[in-house]
N, C-alpha and C. Protein backbone atom coordinates (compact mmCIF):
# COMPACT_ATOMS: atom_id res chain seq x y z
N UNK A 1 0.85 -1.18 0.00
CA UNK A 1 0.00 0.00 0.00
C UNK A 1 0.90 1.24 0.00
N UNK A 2 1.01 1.63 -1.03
CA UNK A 2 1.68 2.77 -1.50
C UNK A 2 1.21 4.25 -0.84
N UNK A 3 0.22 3.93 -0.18
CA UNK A 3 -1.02 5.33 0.64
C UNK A 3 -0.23 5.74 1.72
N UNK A 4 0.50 4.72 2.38
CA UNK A 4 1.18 4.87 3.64
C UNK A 4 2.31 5.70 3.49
N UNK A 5 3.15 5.64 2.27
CA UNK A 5 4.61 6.50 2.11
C UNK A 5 3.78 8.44 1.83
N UNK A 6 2.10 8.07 1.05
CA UNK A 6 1.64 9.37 0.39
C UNK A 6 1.87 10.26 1.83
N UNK A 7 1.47 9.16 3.04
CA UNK A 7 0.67 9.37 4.22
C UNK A 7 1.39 10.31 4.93
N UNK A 8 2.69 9.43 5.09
CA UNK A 8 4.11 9.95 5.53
C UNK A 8 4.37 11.08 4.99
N UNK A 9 4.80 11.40 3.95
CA UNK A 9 4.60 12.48 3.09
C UNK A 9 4.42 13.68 3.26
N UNK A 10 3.07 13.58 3.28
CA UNK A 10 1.66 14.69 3.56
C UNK A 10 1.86 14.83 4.86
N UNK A 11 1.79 14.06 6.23
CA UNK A 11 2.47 14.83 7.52
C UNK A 11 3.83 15.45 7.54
N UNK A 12 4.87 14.84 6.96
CA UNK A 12 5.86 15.63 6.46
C UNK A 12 5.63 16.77 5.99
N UNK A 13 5.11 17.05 5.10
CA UNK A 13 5.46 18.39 4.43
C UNK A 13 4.32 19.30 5.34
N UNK A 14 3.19 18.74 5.80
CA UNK A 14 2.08 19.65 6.76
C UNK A 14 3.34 20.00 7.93
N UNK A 15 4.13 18.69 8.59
CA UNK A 15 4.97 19.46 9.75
C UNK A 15 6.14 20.65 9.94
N UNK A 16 6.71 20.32 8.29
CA UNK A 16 7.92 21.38 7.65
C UNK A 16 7.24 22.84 7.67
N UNK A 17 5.47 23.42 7.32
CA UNK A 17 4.86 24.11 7.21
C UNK A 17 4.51 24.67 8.55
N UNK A 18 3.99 23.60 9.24
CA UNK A 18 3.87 23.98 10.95
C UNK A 18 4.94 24.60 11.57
N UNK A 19 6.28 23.94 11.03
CA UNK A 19 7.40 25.06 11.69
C UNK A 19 7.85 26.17 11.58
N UNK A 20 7.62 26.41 10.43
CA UNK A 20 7.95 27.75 9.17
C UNK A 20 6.97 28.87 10.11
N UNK A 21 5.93 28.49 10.81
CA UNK A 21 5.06 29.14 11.07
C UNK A 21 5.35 29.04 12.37
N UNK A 22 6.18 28.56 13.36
CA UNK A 22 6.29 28.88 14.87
C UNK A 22 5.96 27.51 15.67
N UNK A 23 5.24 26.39 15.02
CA UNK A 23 5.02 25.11 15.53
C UNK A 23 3.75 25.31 16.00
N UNK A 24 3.37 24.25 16.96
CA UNK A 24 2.25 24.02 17.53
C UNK A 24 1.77 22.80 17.37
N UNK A 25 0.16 22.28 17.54
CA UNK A 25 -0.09 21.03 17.28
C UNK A 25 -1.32 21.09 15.88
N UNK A 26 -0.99 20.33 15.00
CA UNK A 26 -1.54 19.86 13.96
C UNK A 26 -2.68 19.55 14.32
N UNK A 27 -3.83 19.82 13.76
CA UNK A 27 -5.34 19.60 13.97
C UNK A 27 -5.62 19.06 12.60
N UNK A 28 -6.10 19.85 11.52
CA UNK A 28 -6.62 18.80 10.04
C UNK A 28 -5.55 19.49 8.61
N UNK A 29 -5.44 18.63 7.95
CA UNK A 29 -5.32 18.80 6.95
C UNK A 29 -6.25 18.60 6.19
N UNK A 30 -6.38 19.45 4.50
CA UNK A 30 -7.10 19.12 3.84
C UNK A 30 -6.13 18.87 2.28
N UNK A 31 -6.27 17.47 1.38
CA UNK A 31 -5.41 17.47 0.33
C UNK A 31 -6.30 17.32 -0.62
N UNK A 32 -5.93 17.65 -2.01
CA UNK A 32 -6.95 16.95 -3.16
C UNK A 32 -5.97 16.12 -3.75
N UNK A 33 -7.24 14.78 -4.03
CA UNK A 33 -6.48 14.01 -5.05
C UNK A 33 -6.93 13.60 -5.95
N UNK A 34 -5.73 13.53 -7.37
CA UNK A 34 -6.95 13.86 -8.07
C UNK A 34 -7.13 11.63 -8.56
N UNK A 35 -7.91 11.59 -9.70
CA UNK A 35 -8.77 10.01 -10.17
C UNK A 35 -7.31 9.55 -10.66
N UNK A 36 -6.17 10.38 -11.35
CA UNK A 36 -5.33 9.61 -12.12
C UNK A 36 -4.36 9.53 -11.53
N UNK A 37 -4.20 10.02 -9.98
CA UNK A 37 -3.00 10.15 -9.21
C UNK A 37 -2.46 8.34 -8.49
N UNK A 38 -3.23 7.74 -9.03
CA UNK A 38 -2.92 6.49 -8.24
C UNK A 38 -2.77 6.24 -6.96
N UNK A 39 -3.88 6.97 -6.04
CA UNK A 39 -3.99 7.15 -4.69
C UNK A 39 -5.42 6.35 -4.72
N UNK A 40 -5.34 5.83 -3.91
CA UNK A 40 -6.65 6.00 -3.23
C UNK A 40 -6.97 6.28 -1.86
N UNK A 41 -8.64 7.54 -1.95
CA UNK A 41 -8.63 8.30 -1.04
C UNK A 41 -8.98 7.27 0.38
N UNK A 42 -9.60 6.21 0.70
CA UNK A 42 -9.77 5.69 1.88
C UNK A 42 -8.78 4.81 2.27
N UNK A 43 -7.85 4.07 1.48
CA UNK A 43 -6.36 4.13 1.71
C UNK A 43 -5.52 4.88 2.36
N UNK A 44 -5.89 6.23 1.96
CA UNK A 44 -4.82 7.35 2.38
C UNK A 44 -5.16 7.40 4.14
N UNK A 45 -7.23 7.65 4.01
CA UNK A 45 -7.41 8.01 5.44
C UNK A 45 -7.14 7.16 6.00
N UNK A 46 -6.89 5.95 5.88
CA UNK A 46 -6.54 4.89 6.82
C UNK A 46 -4.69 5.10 7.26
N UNK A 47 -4.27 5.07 5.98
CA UNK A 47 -2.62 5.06 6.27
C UNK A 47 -2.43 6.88 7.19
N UNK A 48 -3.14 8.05 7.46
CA UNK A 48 -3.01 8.53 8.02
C UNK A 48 -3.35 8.42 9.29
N UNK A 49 -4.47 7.81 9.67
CA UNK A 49 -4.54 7.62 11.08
C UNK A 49 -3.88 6.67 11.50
N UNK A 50 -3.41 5.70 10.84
CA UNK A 50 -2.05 5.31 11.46
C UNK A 50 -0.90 5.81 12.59
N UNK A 51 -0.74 7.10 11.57
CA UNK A 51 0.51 7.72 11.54
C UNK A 51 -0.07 8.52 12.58
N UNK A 52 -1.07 8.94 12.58
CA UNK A 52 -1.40 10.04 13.98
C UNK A 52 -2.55 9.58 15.06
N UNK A 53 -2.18 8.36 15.07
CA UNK A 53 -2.72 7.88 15.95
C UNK A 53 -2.49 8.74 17.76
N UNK A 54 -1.26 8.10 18.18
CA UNK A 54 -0.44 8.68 19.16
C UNK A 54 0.64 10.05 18.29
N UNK A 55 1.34 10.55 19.95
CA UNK A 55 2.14 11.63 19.62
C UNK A 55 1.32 12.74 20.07
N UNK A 56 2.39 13.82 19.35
CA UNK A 56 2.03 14.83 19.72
C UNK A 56 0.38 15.70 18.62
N UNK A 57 0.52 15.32 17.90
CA UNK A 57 -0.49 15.35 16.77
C UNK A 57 -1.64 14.50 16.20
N UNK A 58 -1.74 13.48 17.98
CA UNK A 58 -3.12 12.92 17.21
C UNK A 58 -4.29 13.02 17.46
N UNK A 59 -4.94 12.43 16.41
CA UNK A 59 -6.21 13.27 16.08
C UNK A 59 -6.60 14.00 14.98
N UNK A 60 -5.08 14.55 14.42
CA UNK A 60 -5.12 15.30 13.11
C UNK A 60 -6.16 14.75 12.34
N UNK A 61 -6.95 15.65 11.45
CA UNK A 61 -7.93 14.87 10.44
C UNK A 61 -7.36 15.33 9.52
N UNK A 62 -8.09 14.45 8.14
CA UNK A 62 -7.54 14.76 7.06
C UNK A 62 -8.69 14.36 5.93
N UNK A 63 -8.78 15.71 5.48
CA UNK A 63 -9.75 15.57 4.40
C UNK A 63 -9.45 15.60 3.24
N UNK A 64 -10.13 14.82 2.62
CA UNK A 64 -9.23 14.51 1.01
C UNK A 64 -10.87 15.24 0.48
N UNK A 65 -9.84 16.08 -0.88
CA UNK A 65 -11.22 16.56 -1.82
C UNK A 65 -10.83 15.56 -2.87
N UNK A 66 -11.84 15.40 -3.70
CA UNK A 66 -11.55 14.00 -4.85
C UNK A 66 -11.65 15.63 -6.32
N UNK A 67 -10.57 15.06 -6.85
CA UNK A 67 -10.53 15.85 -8.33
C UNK A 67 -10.70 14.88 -9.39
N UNK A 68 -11.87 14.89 -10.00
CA UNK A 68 -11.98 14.42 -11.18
C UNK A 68 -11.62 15.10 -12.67
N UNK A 69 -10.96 13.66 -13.26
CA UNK A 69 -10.00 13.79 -14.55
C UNK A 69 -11.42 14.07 -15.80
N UNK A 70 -11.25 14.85 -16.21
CA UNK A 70 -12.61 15.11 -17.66
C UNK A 70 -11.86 15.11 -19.07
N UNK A 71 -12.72 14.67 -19.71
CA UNK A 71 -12.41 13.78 -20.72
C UNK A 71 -12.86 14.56 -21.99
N UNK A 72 -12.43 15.68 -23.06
CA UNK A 72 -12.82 16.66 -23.66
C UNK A 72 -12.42 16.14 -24.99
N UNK A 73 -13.26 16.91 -25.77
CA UNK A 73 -13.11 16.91 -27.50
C UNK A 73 -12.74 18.02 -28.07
N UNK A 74 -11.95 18.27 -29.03
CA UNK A 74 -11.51 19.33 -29.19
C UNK A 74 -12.38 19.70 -30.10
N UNK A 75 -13.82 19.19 -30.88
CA UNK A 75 -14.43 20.11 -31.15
C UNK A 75 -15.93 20.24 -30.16
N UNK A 76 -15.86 19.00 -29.62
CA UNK A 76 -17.54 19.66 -29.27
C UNK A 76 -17.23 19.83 -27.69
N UNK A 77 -15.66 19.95 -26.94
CA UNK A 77 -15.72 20.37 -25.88
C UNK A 77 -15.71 19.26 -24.38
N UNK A 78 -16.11 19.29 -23.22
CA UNK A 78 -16.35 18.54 -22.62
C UNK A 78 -17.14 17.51 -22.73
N UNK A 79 -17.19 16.18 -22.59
CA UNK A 79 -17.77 14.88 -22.58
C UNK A 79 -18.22 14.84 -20.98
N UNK A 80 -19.76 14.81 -20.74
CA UNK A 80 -20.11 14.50 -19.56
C UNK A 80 -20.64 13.36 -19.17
N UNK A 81 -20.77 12.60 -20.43
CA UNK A 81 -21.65 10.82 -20.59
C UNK A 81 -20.41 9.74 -19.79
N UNK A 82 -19.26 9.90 -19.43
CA UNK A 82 -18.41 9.63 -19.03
C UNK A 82 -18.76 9.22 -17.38
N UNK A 83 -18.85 7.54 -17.60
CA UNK A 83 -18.98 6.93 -15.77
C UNK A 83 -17.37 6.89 -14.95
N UNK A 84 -18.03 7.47 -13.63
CA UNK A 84 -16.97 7.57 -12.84
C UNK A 84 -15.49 6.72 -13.10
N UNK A 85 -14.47 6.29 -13.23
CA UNK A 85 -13.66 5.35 -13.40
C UNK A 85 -13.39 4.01 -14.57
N UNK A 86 -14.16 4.98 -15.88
CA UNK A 86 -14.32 4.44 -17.35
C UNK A 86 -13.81 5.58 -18.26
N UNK A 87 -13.46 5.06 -19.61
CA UNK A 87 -12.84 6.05 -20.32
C UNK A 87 -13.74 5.95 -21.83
N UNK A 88 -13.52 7.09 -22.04
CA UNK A 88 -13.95 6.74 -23.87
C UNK A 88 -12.62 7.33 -24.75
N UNK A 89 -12.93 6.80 -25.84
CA UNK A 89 -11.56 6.81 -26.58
C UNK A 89 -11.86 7.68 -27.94
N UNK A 90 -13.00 8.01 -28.10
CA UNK A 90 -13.54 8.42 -29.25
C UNK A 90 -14.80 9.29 -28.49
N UNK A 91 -15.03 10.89 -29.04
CA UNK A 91 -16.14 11.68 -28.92
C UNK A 91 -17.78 10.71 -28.94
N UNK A 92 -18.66 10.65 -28.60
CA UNK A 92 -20.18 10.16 -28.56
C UNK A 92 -20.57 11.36 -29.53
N UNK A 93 -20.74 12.29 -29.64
CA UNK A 93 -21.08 12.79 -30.65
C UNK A 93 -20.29 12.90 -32.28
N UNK A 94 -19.18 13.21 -32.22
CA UNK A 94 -18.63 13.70 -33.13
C UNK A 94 -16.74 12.49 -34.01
N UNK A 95 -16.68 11.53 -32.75
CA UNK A 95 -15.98 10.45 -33.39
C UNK A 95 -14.84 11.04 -33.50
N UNK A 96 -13.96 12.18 -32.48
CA UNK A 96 -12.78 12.88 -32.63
C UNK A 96 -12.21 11.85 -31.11
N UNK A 97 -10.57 11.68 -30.93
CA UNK A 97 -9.99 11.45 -29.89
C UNK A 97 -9.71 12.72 -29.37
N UNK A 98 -10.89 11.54 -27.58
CA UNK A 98 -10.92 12.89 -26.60
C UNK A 98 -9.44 12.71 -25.75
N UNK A 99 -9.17 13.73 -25.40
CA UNK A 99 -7.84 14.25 -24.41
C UNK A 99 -8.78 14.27 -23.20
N UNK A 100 -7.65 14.08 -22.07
CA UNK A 100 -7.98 13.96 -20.77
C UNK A 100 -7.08 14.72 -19.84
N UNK A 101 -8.44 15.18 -18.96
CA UNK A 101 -7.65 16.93 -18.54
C UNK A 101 -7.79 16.63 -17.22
N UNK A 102 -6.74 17.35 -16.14
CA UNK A 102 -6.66 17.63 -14.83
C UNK A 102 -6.73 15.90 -14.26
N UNK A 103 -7.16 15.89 -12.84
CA UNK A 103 -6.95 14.40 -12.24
C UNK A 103 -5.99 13.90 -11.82
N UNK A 104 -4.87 14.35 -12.14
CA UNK A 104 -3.43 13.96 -11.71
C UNK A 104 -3.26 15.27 -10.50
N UNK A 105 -3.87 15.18 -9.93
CA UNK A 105 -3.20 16.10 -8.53
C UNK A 105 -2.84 15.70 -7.20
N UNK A 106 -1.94 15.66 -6.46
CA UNK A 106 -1.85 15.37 -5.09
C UNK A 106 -0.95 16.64 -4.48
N UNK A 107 -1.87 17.49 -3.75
CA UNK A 107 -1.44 18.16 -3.36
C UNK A 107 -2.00 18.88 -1.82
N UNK A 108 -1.05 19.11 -0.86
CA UNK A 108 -1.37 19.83 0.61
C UNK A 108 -2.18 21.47 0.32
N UNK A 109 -3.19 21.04 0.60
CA UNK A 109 -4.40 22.48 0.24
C UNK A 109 -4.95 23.18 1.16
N UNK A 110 -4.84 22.88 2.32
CA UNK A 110 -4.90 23.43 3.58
C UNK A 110 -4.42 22.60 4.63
N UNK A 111 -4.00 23.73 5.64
CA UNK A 111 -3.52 22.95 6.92
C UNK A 111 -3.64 23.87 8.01
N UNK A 112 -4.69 23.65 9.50
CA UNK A 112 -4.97 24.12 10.54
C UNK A 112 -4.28 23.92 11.99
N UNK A 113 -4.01 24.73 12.46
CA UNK A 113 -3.08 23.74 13.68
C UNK A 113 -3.51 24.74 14.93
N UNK A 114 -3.32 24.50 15.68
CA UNK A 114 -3.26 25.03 17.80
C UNK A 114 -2.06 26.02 17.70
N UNK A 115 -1.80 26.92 17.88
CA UNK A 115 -0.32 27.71 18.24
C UNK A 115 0.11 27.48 19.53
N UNK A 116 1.32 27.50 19.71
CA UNK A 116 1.60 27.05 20.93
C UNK A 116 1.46 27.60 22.07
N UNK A 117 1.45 27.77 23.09
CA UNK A 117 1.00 28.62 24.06
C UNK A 117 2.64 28.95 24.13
N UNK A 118 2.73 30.89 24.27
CA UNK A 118 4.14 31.08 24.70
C UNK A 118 4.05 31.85 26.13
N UNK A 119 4.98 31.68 26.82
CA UNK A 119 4.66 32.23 28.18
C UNK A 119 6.01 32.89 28.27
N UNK A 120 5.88 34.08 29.43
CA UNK A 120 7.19 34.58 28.96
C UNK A 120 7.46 34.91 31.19
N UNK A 121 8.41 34.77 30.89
CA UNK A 121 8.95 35.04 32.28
C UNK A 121 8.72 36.59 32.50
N UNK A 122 7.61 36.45 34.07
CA UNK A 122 8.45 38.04 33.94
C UNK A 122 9.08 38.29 35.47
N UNK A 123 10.26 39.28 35.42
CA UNK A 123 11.39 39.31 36.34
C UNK A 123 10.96 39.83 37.43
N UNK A 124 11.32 39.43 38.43
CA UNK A 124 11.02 39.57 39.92
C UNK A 124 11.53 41.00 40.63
């Protein structure tokens, strides 16, 4: 399960971001992925709660948006007759090879976290 390294990953680069910003504790992420990225999204949520199970960050959620790949003709435009996770190879109207757009995305699209509480000494 290849979801687990995405998993790793995606807390990685959410924690490199958390620091840049002063730290604190990780609450949710949100990623999109897209149909042609070779993820799958309940894979992922599983291989993330794994990972944040325990520690200092668990609990983190993680919401995956799903991006779907569309399947266009270059003359009559978008193809919407197109079932979820099927392809056509040829226009339904017009018999042109359709191109296939967007769907390949995996990317960190938001990320929420706790700031840390700072306390500061003050002198006696």
């Amino acid at each position: 399960m290849h979801e687990l390294g995405v998993a790793t990953e995606i807390l990685r680069a959410a924690l490199t971001e958390l620091s840049a910003r002063g730290g604190g504790r990780l609450e949710a992420v949100t990623v999109a992925v897209g149909e042609l990225s070779a993820v799958e999204p309940d894979l992922l949520r599983y291989a993330w709660q794994a990972l944040t199970t325990d520690g200092e960050h668990a609990g983190a959620r993680l919401t995956v948006t799903w991006v779907r790949a569309e399947q266009t003709c270059p003359a009559c435009g978008a193809v919407p007759e197109r079932q979820p996770g099927s392809w056509l190879r040829l226009c339904p109207h017009c018999e042109l090879p359709l191109r296939v757009e967007g769907g390949r995305e995996l990317e960190l699209r938001e990320l929420s976290f706790e700031s840390p509480v700072l306390t500061a000494e003050v002198p006696s």
